[in-house]
Protein backbone atom coordinates (compact mmCIF):
# COMPACT_ATOMS: atom_id res chain seq x y z
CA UNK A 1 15.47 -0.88 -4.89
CA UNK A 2 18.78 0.48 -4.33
CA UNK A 3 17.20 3.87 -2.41
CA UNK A 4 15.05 1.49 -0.01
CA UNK A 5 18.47 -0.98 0.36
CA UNK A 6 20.12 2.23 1.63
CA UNK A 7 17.38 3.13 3.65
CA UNK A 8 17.15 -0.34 5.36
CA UNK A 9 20.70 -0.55 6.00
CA UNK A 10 20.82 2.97 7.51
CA UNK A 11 18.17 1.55 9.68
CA UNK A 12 19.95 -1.51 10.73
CA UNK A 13 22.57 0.30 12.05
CA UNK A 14 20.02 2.67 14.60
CA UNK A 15 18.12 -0.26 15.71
CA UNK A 16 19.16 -1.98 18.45
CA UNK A 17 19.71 -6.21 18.88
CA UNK A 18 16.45 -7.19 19.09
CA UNK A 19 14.43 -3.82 17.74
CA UNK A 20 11.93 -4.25 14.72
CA UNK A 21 12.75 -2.43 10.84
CA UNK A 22 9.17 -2.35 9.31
CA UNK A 23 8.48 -2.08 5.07
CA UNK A 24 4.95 -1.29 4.15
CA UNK A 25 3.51 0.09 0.63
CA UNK A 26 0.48 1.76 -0.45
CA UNK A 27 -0.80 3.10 -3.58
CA UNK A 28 -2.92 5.27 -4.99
CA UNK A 29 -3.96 6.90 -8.02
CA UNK A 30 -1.26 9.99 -7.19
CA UNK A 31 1.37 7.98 -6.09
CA UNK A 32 3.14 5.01 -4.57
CA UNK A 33 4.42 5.29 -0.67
CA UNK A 34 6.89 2.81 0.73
CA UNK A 35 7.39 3.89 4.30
CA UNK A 36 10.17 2.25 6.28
CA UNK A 37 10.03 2.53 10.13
CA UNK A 38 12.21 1.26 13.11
CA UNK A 39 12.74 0.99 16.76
CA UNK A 40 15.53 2.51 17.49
CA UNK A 41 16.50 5.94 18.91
CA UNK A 42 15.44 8.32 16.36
CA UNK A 43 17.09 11.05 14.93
CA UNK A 44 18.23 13.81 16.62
CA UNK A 45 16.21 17.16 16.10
CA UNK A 46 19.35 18.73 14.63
CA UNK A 47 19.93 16.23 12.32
CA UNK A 48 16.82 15.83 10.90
CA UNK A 49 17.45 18.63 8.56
CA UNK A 50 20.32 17.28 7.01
CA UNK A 51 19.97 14.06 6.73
CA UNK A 52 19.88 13.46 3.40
CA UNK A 53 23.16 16.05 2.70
CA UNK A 54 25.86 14.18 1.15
CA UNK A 55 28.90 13.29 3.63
CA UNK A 56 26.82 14.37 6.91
CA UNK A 57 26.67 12.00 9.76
CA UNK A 58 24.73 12.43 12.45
CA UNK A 59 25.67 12.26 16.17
CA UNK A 60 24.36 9.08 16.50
CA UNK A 61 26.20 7.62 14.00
CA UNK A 62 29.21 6.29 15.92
CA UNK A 63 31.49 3.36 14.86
CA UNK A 64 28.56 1.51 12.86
CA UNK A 65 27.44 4.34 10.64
CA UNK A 66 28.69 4.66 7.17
CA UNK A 67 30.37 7.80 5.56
CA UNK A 68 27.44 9.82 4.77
CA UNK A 69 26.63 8.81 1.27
CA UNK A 70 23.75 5.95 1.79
CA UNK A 71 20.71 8.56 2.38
CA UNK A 72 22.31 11.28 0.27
CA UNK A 73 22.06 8.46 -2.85
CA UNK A 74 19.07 7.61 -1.68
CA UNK A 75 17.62 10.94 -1.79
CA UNK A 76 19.08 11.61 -5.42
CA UNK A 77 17.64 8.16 -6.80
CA UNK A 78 13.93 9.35 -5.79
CA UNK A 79 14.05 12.55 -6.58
CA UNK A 80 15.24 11.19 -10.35
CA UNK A 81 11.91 9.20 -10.47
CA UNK A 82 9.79 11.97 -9.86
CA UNK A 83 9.24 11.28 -6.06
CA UNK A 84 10.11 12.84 -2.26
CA UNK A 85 11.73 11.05 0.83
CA UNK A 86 10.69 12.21 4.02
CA UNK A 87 12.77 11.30 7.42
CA UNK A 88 10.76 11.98 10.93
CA UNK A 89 11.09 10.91 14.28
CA UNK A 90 7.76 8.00 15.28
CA UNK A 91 5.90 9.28 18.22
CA UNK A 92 6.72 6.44 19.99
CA UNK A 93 10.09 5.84 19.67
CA UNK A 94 12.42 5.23 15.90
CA UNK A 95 12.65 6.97 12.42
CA UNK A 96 10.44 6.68 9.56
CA UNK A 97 10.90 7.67 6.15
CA UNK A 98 8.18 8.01 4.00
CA UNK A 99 9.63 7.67 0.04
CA UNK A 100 6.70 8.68 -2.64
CA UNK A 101 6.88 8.15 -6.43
CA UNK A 102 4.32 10.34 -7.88
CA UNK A 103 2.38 9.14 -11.18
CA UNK A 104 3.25 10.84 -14.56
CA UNK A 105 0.77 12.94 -16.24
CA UNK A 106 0.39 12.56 -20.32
């Protein structure tokens, strides 16, 4: 909960008044997706590659953004629980980050 809270709130500050933050979930029998998607800007290409370091802020960031720890956190949390988190750029406009928590094998 905590990792999708950071997520959402990262979100909320890169959407604009008025822009859409979507939560959808699928499962299967390898693993359970939540992807979160929104309408803002995007991330810029040279970001994209570290957004999920600890204390990096992107350009965008400006006066709303935080200090670099939300996605970081959020990363680590996953990643504990046997999942990935992916961050992209939507086709048509926003970020979407794709968080998977893979099944355990006995």
């Amino acid at each position: 909960c905590e990792a999708v809270g950071n997520i959402v709130k990262n979100c909320m500050e890169h959407t604009p008044d008025g822009g859409t933050i979507t939560v959808s979930g699928n499962c299967n029998p390898l693993y359970s997706e939540i992807i979160i998607t929104d309408s803002g800007s995007g991330i810029a290409e040279d970001d994209l590659p570290h957004i999920f370091e600890r204390f990096y802020k992107g350009r965008a960031s400006g006066e709303k953004g935080g200090f670099g720890i939300g996605l970081a956190l959020a990363r680590m949390i996953v990643t504990e629980q046997n999942g990935t988190i992916k961050a992209e750029n939507v086709p048509k406009g926003g970020a979407m980050f794709t968080i998977r928590i893979y099944e355990s094998t006995v």
